[in-house]
N, C-alpha and C. Protein backbone atom coordinates (compact mmCIF):
# COMPACT_ATOMS: atom_id res chain seq x y z
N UNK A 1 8.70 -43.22 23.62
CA UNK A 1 7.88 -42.12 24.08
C UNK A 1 6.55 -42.16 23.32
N UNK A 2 5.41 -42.25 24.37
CA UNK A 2 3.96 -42.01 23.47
C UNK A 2 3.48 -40.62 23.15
N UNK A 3 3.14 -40.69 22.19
CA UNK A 3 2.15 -39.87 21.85
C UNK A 3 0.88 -39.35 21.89
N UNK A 4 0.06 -38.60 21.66
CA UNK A 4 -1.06 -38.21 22.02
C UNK A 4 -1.63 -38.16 20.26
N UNK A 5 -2.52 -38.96 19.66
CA UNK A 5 -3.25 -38.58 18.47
C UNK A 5 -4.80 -37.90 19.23
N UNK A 6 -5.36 -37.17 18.13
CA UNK A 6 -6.12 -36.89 18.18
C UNK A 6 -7.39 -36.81 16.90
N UNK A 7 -8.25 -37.10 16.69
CA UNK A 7 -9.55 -37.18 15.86
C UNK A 7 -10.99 -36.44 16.45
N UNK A 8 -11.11 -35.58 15.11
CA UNK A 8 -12.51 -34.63 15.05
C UNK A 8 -13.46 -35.20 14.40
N UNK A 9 -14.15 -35.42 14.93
CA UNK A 9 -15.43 -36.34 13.47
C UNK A 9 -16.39 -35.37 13.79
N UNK A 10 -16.91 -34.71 12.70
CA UNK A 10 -18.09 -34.55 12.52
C UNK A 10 -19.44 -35.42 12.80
N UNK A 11 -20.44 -35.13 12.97
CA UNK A 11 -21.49 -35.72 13.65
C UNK A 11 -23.06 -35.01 13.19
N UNK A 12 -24.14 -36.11 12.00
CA UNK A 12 -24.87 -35.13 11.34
C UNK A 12 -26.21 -35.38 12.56
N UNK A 13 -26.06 -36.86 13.04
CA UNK A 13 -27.03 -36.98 13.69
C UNK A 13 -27.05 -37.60 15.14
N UNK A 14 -28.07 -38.57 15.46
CA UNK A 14 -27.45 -38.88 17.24
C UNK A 14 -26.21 -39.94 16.98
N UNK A 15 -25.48 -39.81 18.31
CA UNK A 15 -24.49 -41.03 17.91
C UNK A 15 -25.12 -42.32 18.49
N UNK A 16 -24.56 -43.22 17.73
CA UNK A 16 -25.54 -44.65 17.99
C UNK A 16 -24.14 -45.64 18.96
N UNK A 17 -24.81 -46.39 19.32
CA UNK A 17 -23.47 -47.25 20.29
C UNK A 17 -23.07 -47.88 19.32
N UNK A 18 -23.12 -48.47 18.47
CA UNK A 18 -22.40 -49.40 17.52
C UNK A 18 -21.20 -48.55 16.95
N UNK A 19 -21.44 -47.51 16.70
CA UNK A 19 -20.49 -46.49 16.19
C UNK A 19 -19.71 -46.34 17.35
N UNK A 20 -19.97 -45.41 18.79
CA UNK A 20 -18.63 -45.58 19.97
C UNK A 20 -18.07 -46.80 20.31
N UNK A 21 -18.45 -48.50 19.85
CA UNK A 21 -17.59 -49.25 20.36
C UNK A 21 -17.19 -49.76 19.28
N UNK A 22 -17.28 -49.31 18.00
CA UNK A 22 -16.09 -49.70 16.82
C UNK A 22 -14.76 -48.83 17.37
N UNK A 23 -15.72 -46.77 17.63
CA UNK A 23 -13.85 -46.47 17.86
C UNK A 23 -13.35 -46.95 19.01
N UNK A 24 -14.21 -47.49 20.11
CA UNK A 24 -13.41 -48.02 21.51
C UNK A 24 -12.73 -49.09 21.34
N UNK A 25 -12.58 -49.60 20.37
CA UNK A 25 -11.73 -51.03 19.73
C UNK A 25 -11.00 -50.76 18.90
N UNK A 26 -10.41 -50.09 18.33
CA UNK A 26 -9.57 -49.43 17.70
C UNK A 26 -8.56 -48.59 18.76
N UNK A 27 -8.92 -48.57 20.05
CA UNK A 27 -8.33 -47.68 20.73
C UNK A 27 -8.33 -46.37 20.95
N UNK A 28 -9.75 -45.70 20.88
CA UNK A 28 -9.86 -44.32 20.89
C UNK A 28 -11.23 -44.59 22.00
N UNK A 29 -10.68 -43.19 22.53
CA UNK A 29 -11.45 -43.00 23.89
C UNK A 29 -12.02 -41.61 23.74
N UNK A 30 -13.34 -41.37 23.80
CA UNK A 30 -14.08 -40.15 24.10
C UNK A 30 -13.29 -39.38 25.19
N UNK A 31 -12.98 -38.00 24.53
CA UNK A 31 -12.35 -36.98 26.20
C UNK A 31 -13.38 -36.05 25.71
N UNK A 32 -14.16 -35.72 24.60
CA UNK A 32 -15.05 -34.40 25.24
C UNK A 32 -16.09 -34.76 24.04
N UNK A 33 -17.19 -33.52 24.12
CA UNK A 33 -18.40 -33.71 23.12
C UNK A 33 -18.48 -31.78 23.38
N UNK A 34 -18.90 -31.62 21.94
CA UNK A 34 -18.94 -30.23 21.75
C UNK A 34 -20.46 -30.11 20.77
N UNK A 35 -20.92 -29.08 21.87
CA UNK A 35 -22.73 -28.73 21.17
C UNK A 35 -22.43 -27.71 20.34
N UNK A 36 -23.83 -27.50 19.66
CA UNK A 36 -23.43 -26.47 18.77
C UNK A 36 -25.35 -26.20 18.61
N UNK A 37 -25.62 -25.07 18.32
CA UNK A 37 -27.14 -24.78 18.29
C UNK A 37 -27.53 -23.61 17.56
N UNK A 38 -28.27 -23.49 16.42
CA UNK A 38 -28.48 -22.21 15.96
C UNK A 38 -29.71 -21.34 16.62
N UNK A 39 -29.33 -19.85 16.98
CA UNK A 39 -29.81 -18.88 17.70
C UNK A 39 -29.97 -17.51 16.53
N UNK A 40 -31.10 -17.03 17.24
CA UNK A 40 -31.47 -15.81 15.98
C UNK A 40 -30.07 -14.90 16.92
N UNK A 41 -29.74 -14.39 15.44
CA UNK A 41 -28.59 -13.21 15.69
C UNK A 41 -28.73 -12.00 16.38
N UNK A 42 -28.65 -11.59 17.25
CA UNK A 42 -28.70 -10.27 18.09
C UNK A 42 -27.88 -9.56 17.00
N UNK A 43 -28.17 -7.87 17.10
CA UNK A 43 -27.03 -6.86 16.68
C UNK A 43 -26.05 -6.93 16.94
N UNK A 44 -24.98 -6.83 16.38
CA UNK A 44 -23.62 -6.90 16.36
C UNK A 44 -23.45 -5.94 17.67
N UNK A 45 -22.64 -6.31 18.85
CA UNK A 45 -22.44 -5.73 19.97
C UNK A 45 -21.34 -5.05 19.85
N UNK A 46 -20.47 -3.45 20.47
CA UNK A 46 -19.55 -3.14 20.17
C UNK A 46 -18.51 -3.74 21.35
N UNK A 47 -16.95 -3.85 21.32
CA UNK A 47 -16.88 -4.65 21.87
C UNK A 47 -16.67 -3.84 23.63
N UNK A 48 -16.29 -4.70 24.41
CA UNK A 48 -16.58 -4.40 26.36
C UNK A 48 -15.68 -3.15 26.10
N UNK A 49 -14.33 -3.36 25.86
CA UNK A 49 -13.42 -2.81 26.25
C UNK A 49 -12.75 -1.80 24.75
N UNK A 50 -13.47 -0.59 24.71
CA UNK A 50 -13.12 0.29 23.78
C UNK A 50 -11.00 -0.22 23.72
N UNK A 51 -10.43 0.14 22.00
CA UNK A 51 -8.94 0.46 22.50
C UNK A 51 -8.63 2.01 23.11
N UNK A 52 -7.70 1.80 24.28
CA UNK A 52 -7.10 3.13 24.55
C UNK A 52 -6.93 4.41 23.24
N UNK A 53 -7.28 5.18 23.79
CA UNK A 53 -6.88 6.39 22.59
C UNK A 53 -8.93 6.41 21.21
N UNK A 54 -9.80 5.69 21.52
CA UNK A 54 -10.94 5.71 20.72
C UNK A 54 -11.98 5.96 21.60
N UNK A 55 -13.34 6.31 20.89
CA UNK A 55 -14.29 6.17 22.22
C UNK A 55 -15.61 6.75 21.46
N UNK A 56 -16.77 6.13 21.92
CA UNK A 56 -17.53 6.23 21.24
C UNK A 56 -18.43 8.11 21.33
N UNK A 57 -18.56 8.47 20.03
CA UNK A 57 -19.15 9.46 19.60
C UNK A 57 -20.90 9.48 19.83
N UNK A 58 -21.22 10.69 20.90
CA UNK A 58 -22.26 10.79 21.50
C UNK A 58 -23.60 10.67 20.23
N UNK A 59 -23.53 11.55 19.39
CA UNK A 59 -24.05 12.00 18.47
C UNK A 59 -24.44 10.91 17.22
N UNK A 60 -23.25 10.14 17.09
CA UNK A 60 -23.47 9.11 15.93
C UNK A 60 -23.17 7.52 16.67
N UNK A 61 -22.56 7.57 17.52
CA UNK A 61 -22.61 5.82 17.85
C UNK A 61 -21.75 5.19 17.05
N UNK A 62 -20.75 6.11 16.98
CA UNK A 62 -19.12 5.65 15.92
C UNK A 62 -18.67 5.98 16.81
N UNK A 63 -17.07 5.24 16.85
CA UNK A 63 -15.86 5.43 16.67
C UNK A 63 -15.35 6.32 16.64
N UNK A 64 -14.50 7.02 17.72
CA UNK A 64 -13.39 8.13 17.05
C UNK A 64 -12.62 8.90 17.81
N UNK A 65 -11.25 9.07 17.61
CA UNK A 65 -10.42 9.74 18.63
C UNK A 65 -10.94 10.40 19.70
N UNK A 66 -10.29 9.79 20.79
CA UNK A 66 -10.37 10.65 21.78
C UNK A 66 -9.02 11.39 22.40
N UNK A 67 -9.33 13.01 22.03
CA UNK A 67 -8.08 13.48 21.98
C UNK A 67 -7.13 12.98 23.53
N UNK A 68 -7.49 13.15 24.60
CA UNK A 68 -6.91 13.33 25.46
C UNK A 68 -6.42 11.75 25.68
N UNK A 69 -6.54 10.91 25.57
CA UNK A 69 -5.79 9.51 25.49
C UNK A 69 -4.89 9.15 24.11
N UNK A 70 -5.47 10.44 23.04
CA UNK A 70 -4.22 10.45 21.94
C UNK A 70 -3.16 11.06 22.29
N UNK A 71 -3.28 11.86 22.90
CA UNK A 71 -2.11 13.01 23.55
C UNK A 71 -1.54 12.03 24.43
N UNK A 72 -1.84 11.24 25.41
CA UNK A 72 -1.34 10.48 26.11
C UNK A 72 -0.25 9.18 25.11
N UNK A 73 -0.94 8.50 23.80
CA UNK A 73 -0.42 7.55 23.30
C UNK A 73 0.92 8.27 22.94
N UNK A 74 0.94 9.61 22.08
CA UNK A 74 1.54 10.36 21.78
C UNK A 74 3.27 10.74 22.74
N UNK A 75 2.40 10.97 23.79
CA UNK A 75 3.43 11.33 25.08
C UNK A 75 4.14 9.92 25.36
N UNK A 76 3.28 8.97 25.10
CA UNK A 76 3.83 7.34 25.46
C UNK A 76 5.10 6.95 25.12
N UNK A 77 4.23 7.26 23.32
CA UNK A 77 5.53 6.97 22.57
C UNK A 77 6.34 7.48 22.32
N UNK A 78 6.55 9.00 22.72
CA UNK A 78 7.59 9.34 22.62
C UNK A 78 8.59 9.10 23.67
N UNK A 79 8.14 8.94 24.55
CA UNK A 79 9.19 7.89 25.77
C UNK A 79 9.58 6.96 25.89
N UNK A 80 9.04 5.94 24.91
CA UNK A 80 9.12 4.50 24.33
C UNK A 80 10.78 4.75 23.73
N UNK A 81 10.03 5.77 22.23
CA UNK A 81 11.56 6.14 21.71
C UNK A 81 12.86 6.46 22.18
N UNK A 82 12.50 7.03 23.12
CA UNK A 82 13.68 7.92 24.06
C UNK A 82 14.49 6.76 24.81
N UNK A 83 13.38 5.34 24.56
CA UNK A 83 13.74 4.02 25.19
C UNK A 83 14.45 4.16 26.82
N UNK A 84 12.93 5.12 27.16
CA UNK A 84 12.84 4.67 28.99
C UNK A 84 12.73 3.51 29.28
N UNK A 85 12.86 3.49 31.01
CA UNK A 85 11.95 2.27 31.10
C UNK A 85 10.69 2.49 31.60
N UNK A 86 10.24 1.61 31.77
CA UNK A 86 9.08 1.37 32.16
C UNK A 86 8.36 2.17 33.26
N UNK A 87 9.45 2.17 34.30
CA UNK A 87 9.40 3.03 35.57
C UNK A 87 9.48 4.30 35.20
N UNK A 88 10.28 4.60 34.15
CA UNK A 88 10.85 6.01 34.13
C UNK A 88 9.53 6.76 33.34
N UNK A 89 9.01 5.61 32.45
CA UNK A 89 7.86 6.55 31.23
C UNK A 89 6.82 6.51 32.33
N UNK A 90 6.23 6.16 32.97
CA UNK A 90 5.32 5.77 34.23
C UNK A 90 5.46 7.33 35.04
N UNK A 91 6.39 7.27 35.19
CA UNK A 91 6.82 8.60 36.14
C UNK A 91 6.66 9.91 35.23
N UNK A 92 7.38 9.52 34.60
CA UNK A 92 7.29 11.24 33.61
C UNK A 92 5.66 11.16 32.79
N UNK A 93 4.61 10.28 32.34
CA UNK A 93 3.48 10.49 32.45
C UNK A 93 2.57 10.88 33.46
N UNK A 94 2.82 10.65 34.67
CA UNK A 94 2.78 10.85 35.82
C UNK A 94 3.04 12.70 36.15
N UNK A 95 4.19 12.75 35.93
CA UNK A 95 4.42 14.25 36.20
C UNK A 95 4.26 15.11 35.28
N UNK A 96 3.93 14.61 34.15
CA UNK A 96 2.74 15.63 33.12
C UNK A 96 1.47 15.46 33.51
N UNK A 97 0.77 15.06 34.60
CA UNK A 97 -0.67 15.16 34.73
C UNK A 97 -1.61 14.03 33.99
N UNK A 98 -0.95 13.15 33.09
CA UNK A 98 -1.48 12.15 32.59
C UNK A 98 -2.24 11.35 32.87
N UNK A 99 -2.88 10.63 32.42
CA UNK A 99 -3.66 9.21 33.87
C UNK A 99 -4.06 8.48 32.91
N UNK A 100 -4.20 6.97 33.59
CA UNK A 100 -5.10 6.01 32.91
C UNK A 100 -6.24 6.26 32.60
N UNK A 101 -7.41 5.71 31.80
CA UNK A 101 -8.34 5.82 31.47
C UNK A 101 -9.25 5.79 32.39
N UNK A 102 -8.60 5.29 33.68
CA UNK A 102 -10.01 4.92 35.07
C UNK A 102 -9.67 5.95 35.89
N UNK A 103 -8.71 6.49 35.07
CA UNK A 103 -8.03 8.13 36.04
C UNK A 103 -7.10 7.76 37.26
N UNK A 104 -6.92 6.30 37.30
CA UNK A 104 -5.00 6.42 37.99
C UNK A 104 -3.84 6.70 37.63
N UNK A 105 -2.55 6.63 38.13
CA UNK A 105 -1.83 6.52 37.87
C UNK A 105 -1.27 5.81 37.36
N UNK A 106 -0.05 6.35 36.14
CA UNK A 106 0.10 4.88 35.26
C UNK A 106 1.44 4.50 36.42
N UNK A 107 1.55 3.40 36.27
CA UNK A 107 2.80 2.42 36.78
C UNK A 107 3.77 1.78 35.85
N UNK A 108 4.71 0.83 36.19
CA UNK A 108 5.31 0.38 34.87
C UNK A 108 4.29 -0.86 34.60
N UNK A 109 3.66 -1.79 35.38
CA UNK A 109 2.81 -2.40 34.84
C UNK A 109 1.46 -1.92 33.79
N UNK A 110 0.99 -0.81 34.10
CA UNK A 110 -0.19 -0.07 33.26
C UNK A 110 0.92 0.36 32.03
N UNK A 111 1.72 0.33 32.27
CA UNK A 111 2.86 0.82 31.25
C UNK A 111 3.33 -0.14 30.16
N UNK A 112 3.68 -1.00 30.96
CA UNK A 112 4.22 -2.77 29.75
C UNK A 112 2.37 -2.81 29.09
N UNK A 113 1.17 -2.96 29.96
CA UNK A 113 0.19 -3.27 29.18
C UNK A 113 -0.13 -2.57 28.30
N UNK A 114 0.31 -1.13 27.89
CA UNK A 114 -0.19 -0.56 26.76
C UNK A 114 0.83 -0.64 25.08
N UNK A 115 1.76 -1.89 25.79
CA UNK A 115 2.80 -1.93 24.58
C UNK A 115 1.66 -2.73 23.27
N UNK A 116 0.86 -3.48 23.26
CA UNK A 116 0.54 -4.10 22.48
C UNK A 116 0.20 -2.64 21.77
N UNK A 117 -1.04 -2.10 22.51
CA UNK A 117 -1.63 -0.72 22.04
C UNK A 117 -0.71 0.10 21.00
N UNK A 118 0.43 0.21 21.42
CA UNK A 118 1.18 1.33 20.81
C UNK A 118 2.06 0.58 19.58
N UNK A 119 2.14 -0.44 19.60
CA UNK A 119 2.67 -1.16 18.45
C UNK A 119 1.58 -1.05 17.59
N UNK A 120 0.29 -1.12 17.91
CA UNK A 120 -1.04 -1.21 16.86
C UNK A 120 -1.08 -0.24 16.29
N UNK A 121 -1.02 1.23 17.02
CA UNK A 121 -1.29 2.54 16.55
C UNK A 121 0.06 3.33 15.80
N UNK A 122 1.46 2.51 16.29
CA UNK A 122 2.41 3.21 16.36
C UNK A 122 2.70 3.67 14.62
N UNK A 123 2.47 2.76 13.91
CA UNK A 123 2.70 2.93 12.13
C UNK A 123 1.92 4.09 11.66
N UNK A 124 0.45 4.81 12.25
CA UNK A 124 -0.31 5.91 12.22
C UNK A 124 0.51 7.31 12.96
N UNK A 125 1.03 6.65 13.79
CA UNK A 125 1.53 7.86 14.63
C UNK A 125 2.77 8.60 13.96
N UNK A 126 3.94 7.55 13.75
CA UNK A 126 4.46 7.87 13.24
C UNK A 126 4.56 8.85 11.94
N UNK A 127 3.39 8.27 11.40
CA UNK A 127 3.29 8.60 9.79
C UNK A 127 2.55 9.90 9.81
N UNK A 128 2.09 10.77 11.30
CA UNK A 128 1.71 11.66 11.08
C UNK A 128 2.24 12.81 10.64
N UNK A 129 1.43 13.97 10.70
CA UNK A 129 1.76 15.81 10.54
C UNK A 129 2.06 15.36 12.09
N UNK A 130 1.33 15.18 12.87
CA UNK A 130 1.33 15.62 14.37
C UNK A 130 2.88 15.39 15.10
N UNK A 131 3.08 14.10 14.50
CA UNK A 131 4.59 13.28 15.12
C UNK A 131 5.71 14.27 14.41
N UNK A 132 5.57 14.51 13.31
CA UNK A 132 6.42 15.41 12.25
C UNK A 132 6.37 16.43 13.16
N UNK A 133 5.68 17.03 13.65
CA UNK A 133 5.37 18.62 13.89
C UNK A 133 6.59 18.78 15.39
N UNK A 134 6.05 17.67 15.94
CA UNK A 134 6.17 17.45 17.40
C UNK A 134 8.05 17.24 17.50
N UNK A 135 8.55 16.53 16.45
CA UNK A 135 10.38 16.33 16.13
C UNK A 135 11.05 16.87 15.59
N UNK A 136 10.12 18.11 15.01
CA UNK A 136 11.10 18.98 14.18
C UNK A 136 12.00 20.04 15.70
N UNK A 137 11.55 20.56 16.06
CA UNK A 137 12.21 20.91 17.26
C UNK A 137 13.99 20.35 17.71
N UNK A 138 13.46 18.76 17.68
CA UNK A 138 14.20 18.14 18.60
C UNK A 138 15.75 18.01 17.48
N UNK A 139 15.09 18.39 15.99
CA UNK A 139 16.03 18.03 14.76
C UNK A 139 17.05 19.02 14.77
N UNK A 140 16.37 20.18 14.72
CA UNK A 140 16.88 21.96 14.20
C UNK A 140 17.76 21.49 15.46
């Protein structure tokens, strides 16, 4: 069974032919060439796609909760816990009035995609007053 090697060479200046047909005799074959060019730096751009549950602050051009998609992560995860499925947390966000951020309805697909989300946030959530506040109920 063959293998596939592969080699990165750096490159300070033009490449000369004497140099591509030493490695073409050795048995290495050009598959790509990668440019590279220095450009004056633009401002750091924020990125396309805010995360669910943040959003930018009119006033300062920060970062910072946005309650009504926290209430939503909130409501998420607590259906996560309750270990719905997908369909079922979809639905019961759904019949609390909830919505995606583009203002549809969530589905179980809009649903599986916010798992990365809620694993990111979930160690904050947990660790809140808010989450505390919200399970004492369910304890008593």
């Amino acid at each position: 069974m063959k293998k596939t090697e592969r080699l990165r060479q750096t490159v300070a200046g033009p490449l000369n032919e004497a140099d591509l047909q030493k490695q073409a005799e050795q048995g290495w074959k050009m598959v790509a060439v990668e440019w590279e060019r220095e450009v004056e730096a633009a401002e750091e751009a924020l990125p396309l796609e805010l995360p669910f549950g943040l959003r930018i602050a009119a006033e300062s051009q920060q970062l910072e909760e946005d309650p009504q998609e926290r209430e939503t992560l909130f409501q998420m995860m607590d259906l996560v816990v309750q270990e719905g499925s997908y369909s079922r947390i979809a639905e019961e966000l759904n019949r609390r009035g909830l919505r995606t951020r583009e203002g549809d309805r969530w589905t179980p697909v809009s649903v599986f995609e916010m798992l990365p989300r809620l694993i990111e946030v979930g160690p904050r959530l947990f660790r809140s007053a808010e989450w505390e506040r919200r399970k004492q109920p369910l304890v008593s």
